[in-house]
Protein backbone atom coordinates (compact mmCIF):
# COMPACT_ATOMS: atom_id res chain seq x y z
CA UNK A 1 111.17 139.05 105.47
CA UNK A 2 112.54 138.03 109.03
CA UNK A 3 110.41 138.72 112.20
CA UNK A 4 113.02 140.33 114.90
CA UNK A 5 112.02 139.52 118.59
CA UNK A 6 113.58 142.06 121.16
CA UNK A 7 113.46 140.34 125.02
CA UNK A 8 113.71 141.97 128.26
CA UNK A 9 114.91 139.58 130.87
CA UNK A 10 112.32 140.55 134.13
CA UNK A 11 113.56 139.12 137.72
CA UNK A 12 110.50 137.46 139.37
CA UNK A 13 110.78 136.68 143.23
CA UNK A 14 110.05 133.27 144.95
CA UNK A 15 109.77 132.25 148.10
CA UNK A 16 112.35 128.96 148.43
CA UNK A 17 112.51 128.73 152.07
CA UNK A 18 109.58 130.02 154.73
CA UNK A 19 109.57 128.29 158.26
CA UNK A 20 111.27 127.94 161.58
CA UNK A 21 114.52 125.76 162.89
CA UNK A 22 114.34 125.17 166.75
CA UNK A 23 117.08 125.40 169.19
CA UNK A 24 117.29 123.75 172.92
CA UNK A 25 119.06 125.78 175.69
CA UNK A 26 120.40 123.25 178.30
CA UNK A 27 122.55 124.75 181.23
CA UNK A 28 122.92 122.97 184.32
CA UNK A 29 125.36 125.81 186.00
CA UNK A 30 127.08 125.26 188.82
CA UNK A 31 128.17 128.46 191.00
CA UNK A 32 132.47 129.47 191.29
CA UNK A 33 133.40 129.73 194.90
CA UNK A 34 132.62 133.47 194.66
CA UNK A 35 129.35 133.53 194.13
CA UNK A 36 127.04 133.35 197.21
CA UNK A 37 125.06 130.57 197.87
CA UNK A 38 121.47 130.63 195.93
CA UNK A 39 118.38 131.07 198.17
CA UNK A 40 115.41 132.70 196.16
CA UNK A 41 115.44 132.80 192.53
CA UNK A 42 113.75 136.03 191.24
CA UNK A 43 113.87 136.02 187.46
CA UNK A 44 115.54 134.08 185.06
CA UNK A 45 115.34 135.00 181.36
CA UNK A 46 116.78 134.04 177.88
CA UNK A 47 117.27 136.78 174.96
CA UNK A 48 118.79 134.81 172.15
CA UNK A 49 120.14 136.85 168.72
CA UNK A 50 121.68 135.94 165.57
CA UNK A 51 125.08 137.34 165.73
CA UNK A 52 125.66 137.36 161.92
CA UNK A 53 124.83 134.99 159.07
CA UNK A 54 126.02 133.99 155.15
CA UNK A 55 123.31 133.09 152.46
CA UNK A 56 124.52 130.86 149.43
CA UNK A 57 121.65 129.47 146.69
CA UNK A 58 120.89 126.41 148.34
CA UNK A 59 121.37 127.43 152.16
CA UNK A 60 121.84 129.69 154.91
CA UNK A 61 124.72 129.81 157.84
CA UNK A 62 124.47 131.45 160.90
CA UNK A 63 125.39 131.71 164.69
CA UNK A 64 123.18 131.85 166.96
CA UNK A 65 123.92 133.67 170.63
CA UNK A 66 121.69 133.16 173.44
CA UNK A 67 122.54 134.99 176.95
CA UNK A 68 121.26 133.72 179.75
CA UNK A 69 120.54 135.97 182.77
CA UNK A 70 119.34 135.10 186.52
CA UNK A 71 118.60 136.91 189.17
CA UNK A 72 118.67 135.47 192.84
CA UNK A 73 119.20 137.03 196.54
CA UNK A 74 120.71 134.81 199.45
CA UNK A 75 119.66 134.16 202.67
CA UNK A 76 119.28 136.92 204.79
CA UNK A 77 119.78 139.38 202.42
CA UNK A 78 117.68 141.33 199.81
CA UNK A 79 120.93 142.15 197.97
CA UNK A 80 120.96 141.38 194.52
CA UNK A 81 123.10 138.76 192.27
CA UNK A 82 123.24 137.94 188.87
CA UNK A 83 124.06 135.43 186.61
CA UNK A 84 125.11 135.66 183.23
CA UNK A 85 126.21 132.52 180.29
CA UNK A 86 126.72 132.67 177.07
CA UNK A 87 125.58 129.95 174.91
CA UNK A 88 126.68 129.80 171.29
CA UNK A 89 125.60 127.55 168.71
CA UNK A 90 126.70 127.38 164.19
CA UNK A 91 123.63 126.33 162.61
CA UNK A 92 123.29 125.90 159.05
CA UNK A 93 119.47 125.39 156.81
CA UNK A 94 119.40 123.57 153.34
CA UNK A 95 116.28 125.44 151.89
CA UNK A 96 115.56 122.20 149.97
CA UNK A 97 115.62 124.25 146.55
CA UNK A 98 118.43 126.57 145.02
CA UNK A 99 118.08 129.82 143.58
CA UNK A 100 119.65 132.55 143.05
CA UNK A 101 120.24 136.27 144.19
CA UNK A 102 119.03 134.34 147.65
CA UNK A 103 117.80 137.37 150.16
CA UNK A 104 117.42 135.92 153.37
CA UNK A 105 115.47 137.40 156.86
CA UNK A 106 116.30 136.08 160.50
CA UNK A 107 114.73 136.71 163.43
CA UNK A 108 115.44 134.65 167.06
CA UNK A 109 112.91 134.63 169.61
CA UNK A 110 112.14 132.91 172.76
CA UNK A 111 109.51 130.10 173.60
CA UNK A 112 110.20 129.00 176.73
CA UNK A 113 112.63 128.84 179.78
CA UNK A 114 112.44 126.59 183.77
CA UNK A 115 114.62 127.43 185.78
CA UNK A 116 114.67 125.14 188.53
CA UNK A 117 117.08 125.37 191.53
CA UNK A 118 118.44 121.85 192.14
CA UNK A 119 120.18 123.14 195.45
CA UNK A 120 122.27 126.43 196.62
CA UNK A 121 125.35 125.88 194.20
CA UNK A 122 123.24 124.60 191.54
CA UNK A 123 120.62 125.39 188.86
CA UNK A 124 119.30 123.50 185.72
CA UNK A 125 117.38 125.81 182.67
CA UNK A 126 115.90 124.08 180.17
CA UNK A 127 114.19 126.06 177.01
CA UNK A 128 113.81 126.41 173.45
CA UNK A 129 114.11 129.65 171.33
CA UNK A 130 113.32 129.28 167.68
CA UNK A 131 114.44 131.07 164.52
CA UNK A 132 112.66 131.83 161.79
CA UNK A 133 113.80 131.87 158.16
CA UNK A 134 112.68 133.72 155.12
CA UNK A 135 114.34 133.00 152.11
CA UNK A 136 113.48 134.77 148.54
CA UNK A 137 115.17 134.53 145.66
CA UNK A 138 115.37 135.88 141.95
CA UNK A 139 114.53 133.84 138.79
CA UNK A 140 115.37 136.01 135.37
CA UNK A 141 112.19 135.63 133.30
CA UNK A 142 112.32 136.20 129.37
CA UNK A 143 109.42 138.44 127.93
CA UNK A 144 109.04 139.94 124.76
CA UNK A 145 108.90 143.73 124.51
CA UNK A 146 109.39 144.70 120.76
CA UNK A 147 108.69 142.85 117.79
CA UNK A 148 109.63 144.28 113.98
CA UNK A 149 108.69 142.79 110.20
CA UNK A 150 105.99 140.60 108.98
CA UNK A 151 103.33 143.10 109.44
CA UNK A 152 103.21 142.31 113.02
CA UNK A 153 100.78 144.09 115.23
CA UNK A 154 101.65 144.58 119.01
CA UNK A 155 99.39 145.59 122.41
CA UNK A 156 102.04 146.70 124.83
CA UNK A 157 101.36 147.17 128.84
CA UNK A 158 103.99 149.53 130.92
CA UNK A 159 105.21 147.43 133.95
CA UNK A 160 107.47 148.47 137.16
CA UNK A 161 109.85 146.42 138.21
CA UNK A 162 113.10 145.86 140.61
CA UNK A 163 115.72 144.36 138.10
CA UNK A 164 117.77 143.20 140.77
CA UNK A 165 118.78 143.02 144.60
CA UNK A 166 122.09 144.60 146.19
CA UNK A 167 122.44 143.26 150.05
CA UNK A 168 125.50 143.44 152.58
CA UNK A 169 125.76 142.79 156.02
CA UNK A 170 128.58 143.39 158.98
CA UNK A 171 128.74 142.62 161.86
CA UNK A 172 130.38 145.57 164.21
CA UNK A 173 131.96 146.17 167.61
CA UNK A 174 131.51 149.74 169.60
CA UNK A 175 133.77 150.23 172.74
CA UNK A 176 133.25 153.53 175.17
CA UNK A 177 133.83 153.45 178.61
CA UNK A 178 131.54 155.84 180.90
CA UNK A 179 132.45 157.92 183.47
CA UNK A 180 129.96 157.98 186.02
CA UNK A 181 129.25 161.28 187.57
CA UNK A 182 129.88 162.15 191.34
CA UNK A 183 126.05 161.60 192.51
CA UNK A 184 125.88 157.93 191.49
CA UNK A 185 126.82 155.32 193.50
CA UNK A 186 129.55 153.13 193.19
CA UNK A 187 129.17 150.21 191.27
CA UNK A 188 128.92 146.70 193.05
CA UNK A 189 127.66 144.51 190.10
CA UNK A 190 125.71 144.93 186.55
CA UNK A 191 122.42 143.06 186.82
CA UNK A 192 120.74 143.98 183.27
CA UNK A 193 121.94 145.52 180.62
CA UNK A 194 119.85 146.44 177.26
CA UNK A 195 120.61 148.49 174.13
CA UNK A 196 118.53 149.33 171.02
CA UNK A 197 119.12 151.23 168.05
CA UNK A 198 117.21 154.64 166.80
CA UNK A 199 117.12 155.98 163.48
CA UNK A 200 120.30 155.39 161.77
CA UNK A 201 120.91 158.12 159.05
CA UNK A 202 122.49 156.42 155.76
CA UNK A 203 124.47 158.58 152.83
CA UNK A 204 125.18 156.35 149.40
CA UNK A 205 128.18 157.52 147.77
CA UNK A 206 129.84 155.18 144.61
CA UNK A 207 130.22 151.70 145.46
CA UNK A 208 129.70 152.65 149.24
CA UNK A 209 127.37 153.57 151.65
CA UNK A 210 127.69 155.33 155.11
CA UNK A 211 125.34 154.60 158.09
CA UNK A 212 125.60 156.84 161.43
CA UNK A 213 123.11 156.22 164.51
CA UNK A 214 123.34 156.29 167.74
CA UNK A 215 122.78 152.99 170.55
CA UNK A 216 120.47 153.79 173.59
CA UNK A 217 121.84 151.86 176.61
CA UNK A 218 119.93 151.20 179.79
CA UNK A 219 122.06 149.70 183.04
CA UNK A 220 120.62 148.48 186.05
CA UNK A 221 123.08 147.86 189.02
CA UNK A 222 123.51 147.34 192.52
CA UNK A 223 125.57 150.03 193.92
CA UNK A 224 125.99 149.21 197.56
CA UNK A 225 127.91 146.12 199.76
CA UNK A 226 125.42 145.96 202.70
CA UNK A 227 122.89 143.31 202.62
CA UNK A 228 120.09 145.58 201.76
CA UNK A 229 118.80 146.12 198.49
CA UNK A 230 120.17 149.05 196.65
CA UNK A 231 119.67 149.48 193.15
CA UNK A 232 119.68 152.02 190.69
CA UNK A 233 119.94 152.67 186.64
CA UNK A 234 121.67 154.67 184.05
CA UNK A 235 121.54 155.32 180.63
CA UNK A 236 123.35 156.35 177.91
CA UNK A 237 124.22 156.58 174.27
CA UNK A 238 126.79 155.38 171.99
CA UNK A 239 127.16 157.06 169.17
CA UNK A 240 128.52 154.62 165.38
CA UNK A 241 129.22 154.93 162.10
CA UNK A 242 130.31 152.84 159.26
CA UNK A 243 131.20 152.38 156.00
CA UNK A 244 129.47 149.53 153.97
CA UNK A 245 131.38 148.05 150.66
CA UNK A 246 128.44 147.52 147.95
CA UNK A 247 129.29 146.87 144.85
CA UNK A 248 126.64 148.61 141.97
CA UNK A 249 125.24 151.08 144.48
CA UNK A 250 124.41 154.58 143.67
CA UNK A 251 121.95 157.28 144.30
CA UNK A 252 119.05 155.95 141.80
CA UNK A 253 118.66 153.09 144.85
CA UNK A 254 116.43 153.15 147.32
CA UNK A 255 118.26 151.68 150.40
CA UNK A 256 117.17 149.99 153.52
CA UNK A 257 119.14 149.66 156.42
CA UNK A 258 118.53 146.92 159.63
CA UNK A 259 120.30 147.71 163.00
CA UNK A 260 120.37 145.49 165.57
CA UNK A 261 121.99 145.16 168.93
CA UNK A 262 123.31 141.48 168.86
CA UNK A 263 125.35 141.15 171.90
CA UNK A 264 125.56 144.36 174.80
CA UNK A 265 128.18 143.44 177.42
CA UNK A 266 128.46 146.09 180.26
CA UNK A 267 130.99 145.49 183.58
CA UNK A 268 132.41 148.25 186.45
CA UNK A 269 135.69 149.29 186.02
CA UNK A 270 137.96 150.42 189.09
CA UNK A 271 139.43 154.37 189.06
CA UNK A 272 143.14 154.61 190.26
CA UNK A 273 141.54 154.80 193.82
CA UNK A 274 139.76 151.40 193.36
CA UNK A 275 136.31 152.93 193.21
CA UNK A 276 134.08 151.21 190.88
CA UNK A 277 132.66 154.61 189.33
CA UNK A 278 133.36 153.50 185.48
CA UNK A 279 131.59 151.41 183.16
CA UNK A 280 133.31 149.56 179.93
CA UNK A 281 130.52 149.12 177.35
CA UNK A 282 131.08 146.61 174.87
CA UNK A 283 128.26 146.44 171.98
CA UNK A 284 127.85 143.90 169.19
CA UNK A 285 125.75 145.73 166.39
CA UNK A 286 125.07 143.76 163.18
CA UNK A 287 123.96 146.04 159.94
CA UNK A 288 122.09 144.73 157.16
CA UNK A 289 121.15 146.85 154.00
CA UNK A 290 119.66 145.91 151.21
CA UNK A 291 119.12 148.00 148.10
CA UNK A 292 116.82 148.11 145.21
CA UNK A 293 115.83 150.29 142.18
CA UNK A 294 112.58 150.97 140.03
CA UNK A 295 113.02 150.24 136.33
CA UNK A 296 110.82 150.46 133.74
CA UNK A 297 109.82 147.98 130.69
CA UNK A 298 106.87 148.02 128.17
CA UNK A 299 105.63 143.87 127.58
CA UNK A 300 103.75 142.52 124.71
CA UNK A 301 100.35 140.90 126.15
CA UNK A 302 99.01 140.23 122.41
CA UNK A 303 100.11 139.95 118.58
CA UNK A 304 98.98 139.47 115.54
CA UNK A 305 99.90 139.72 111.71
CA UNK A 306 97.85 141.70 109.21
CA UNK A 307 99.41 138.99 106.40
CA UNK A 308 99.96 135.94 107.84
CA UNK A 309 99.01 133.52 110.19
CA UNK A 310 100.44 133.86 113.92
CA UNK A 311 100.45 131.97 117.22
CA UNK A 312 102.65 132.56 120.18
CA UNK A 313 102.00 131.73 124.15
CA UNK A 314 101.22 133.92 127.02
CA UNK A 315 102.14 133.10 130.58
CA UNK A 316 100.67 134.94 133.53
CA UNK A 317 103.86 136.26 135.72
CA UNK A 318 103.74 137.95 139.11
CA UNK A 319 105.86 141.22 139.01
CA UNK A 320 107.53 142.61 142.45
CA UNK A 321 108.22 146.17 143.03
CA UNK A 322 110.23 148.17 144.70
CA UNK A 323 108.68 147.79 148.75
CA UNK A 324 107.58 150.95 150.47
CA UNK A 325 108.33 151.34 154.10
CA UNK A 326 105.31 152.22 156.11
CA UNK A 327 105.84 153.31 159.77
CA UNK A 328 103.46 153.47 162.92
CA UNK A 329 103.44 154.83 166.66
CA UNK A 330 101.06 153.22 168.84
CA UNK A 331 101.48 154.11 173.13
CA UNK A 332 100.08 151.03 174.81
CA UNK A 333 98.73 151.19 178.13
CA UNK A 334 98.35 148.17 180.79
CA UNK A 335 98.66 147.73 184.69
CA UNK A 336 99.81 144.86 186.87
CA UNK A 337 99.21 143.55 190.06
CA UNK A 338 101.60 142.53 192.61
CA UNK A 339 101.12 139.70 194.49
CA UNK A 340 104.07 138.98 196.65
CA UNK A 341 102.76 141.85 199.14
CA UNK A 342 102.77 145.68 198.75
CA UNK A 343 105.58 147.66 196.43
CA UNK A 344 107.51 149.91 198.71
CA UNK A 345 109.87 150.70 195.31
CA UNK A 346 109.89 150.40 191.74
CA UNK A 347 113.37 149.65 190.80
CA UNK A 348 113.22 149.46 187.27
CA UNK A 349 110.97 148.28 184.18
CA UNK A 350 111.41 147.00 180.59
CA UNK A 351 109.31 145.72 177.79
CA UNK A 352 109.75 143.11 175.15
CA UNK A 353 107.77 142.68 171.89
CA UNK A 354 106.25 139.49 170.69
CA UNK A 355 105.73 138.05 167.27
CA UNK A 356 103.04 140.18 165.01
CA UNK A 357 100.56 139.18 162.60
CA UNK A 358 99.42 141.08 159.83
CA UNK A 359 96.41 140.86 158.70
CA UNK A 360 95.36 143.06 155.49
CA UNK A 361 91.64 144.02 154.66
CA UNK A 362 91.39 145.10 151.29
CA UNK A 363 87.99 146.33 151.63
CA UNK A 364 88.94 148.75 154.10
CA UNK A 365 92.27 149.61 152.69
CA UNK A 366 93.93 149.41 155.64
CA UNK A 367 96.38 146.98 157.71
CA UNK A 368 95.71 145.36 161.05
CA UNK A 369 98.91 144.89 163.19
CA UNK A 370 98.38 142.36 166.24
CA UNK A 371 100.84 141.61 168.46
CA UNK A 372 101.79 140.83 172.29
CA UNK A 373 104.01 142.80 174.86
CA UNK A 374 105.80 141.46 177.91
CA UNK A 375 105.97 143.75 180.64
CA UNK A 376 108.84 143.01 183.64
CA UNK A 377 108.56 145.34 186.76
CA UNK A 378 111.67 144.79 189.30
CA UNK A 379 110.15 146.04 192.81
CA UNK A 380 111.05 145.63 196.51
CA UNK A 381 108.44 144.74 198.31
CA UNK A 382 107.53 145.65 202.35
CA UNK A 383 109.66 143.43 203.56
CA UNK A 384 112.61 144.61 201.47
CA UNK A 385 113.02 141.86 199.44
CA UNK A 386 113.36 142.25 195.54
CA UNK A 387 110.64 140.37 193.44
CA UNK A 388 109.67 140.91 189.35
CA UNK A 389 105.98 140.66 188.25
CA UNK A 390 104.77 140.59 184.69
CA UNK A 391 102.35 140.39 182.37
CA UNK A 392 101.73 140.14 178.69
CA UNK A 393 99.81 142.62 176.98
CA UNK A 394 97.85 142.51 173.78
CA UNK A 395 97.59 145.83 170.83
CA UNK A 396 96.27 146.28 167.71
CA UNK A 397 97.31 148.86 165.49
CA UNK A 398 95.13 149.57 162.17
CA UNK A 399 97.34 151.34 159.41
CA UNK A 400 95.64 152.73 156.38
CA UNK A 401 97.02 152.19 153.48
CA UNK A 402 94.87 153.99 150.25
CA UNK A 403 97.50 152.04 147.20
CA UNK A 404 96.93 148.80 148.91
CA UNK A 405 95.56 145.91 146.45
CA UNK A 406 94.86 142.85 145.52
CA UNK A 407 98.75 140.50 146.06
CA UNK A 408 100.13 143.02 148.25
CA UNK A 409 101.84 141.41 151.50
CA UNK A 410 102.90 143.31 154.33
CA UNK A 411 106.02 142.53 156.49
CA UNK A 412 105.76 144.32 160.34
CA UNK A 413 108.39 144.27 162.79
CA UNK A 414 107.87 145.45 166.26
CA UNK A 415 110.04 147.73 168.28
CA UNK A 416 109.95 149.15 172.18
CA UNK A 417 111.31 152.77 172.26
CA UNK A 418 110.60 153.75 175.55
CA UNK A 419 108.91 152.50 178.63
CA UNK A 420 107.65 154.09 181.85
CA UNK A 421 105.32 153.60 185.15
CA UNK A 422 103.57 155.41 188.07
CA UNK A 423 102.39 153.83 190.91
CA UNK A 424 98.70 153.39 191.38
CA UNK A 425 98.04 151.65 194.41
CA UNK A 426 100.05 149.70 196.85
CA UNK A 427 99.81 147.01 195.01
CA UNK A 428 99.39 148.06 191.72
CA UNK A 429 101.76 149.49 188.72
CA UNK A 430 100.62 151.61 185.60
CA UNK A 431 102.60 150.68 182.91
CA UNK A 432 102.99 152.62 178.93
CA UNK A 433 105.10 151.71 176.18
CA UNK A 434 105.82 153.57 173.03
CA UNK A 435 105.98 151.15 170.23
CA UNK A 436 107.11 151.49 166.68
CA UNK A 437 106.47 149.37 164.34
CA UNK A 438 108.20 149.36 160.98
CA UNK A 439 106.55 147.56 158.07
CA UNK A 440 107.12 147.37 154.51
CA UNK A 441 104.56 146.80 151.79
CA UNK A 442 105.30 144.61 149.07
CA UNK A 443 103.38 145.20 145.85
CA UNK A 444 103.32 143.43 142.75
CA UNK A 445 101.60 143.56 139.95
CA UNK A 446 99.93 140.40 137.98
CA UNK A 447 100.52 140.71 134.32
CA UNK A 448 99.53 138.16 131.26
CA UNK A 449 102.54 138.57 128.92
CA UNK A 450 103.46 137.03 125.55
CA UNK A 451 106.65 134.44 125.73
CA UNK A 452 106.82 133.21 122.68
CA UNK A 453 105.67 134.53 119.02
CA UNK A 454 105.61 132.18 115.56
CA UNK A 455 104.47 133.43 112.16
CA UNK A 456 103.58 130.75 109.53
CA UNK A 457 106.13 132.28 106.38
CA UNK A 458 105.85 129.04 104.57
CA UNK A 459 105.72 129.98 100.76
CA UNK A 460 105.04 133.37 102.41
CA UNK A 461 101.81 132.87 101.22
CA UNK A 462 99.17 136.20 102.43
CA UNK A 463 95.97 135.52 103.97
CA UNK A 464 93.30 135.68 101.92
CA UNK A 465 91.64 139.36 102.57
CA UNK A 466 88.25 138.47 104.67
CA UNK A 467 86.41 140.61 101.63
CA UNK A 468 87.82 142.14 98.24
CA UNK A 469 86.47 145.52 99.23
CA UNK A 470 88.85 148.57 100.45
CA UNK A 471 86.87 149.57 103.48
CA UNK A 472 84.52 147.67 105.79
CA UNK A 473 81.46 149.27 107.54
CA UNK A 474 81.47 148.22 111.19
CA UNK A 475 79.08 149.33 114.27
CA UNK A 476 80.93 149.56 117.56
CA UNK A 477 79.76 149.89 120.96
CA UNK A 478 80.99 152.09 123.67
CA UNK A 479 83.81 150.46 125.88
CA UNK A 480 84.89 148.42 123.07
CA UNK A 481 88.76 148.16 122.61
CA UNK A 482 89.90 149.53 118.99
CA UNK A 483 92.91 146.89 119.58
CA UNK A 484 90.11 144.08 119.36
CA UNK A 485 88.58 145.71 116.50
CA UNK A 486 91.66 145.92 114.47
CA UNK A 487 92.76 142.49 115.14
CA UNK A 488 89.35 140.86 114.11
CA UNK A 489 89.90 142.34 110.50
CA UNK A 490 93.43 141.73 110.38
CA UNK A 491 94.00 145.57 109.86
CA UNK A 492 96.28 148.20 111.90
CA UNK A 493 94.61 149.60 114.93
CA UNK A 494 97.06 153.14 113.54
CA UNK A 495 94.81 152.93 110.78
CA UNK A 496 91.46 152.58 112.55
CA UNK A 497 92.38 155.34 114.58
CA UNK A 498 93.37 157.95 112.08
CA UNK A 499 90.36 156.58 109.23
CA UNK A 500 87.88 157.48 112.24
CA UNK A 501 89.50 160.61 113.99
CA UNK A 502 89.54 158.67 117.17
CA UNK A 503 91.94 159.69 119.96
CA UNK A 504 91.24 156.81 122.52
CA UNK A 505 91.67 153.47 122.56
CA UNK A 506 88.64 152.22 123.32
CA UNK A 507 85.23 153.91 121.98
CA UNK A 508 83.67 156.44 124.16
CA UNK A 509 80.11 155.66 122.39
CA UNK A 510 78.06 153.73 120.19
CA UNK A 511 79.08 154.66 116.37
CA UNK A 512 79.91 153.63 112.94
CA UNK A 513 83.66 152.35 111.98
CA UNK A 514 85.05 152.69 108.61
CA UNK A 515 87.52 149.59 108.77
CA UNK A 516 90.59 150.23 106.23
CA UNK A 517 91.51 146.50 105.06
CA UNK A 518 94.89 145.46 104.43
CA UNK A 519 95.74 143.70 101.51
């Protein structure tokens, strides 16, 4: 008699790679003959993105984009320039271990920019954004899950489980050229542009998947040639759509789709009259998707034989499901001060989100969402020059979450959908933002399987019977597992179960057991 082992193989995720590469950004710009000479700088930020990226098992390849944008009037004049650079850089991260089905997240940020201006044709930046890398991948796991001859005996627990990963990313370009109606002004020069991506509406079909959204853009502009400072602001959307190539997909996954506004170029564009009243958008949008299913396996966690002696191993493995996305709306109030005189106009405002931490209470069943918001005001002051004051501002966002347990980790990235502002005082601005933030909740579930299963056959000698009688007398206590009881007499827990008209499997009171012994 043979003892057949059936194995299921169970993907188990690791983290290879979890931490940060830095970049410098070094620019010492000097201005073309066009531009007018530099007398006050106003603002001068850095908004780095990665543009797209390719994962193998052992590292990860990407470029990284950083535009540069300053702000500075000349003497004399409250009239507005800008300055914009692009500075591109191909990185590339050995995780340090190799794995595979490699799933990697990247995310650019800022940590600081100077901007000093060494004279009027000249300015040096100096900063430092930083990217950081998560990198996960899959290692197949063998566990038993059926086990036939030899009088073997087998506790099975049902498990969850994502058997496997489908991700694709592209990196796509949308075009449309605006029309400006007859009220606006003409257009002198684009100052700041911004785009960001709403909902984006996804349809699998075989092999395929379609994602349609639409890209919310925001101009700010000068629109006059006089030395005073006229500015005003538009926006717009851009509607896309695209077809993703993913091999294995179908409707049993559960998809997740990334968009993100990588690169958002914006200039005027002369009519046939020469009138700057058009505007060519240009937008760099990379999508990311991954995909994963729920499958379901039963695992042995214990064995036995009711004739002969048996050892096997048990490991303890950490099982991932499927994540569930978890969404929030928070509307943050703050209000800043200006102190570069009184505001006599309010040309425009934006907001950018800083890193979050997560913090998870289990007691509470709930998860805490902390993060930081920069808030930029562009204003004109009395004297009609243009200045920007800031401020960061902190929020906290609690998010209940009932399912929540013990190894669950929670993953939050913060969005700004919207931004406004009403005047105060003088001096002062009101500020709100509506921000999003889209989580996901990673569960697993912590399971003590058997690996590994030997029966002693030598001879194929029997046990010897632990009495010579038919049927043992034995007093069990409520709670007790009838799994535990069968296995300490080397006897069927089927035939406990049926001998004693019991229906669960573990007693629901004190009482007598009639134990049927194998022989």
């Amino acid at each position: 008699m043979d003892l057949k082992i059936n194995h299921e193989l169970i993907p188990l995720k690791e983290v290879i790679y979890d931490g940060i590469q830095e970049q410098s950004v070094e620019l010492d710009y000097i201005l073309p003959d066009y531009f007018p000479d530099i007398f006050k700088l106003i603002k001068c930020e850095t908004v780095p993105n990665v543009t797209s990226y390719s994962v193998s098992d052992d590292k990860v390849v990407y470029e990284l984009c950083v535009d540069v944008n300053i702000l500075y009037c000349t003497q004399n004049s409250s009239q507005l320039n800008t300055i914009r650079q692009k500075l591109t850089y191909s990185k590339t991260l050995e995780f340090g271990r190799t794995g595979s089905g490699v799933y990697a997240v990247l995310k650019a940020k800022t940590d600081y920019v100077n901007c000093r201006v060494v004279n009027q044709r000249r300015i040096d930046i100096r900063g430092a954004v930083t990217v950081k890398i998560n990198a996960t991948a899959e290692k197949n796991q063998e566990m038993i899950c059926d086990l036939f001859g030899m009088n073997v005996q087998m506790k099975k627990k049902p498990v969850e489980y994502a058997p496997g990963r489908l991700t694709c990313g592209k990196l796509i370009t949308v075009s449309e050229e605006l029309e400006m109606n007859s009220v606006s002004h003409p257009v002198r020069n684009v100052i700041r542009s911004q785009a960001e991506t709403g909902k984006t509406d996804i349809k699998v079909i075989a092999n395929k998947l379609i994602a349609k959204g639409n890209a919310d853009v925001s101009v700010l502009y000068t629109c006059d040639d006089s030395d005073n400072a006229v500015v005003d602001s538009l926006k717009f959307g851009i509607p896309f759509s695209q077809i993703l190539d993913i091999d294995g997909i179908d409707e049993t996954y559960k998809c997740s789709i990334s968009t993100n506004v990588v690169s958002c170029d914006i200039s005027p564009v002369a009519d046939k009259d020469g009138n700057m009243i058009k505007l060519q958008c240009e937008l760099g949008i990379w999508i990311s998707c991954s995909a994963m299913r729920t499958a379901h396996a039963e695992l042995v966690t214990d064995v036995y034989s009711t004739k002969f002696p048996c050892t096997f191993t048990k490991s303890k493995f950490k099982i991932s499901q499927v994540p569930e996305d978890v969404n929030a709306q928070l509307y943050a109030k703050n209000s800043i001060e200006c102190n570069e005189g009184t505001i006599d106009k309010v040309f425009d405002m934006w907001c950018t989100p800083g890193n979050a931490a997560v913090r998870i209470d289990e007691n509470e069943k709930a998860v805490f969402v902390n993060g930081i918001v920069h808030y930029c005001v562009l204003i004109r002051n009395e004297t009609g020059m243009p200045a920007i004051i800031e401020k960061d501002g902190a929020f906290e966002q609690r998010i209940d979450l009932p399912d929540i347990h013990s190894g669950s980790t929670f993953e939050a990235q913060v969005e700004i959908h919207g931004c406004s502002y009403n005047l105060s005082s003088s001096n002062t601005v009101q500020i709100s933002a509506d921000i999003d933030i889209c989580g996901k909740l990673y569960r697993s579930s912590e399971i003590e399987a058997v690996t590994a299963v030997e029966i002693n056959d030598e001879e194929m000698k029997p046990l010897d019977p632990c009495c010579d009688c038919a049927i043992k007398l034995y007093f069990g206590t409520e709670g007790e597992s009838v799994w535990d009881i069968a296995k300490k007499y080397s006897t069927s827990v089927k035939s406990v179960m049926e001998e004693n008209d019991l229906y669960e499997e573990k007693l629901t009171e004190d009482k007598m057991l009639l134990i049927p012994i194998v022989i």
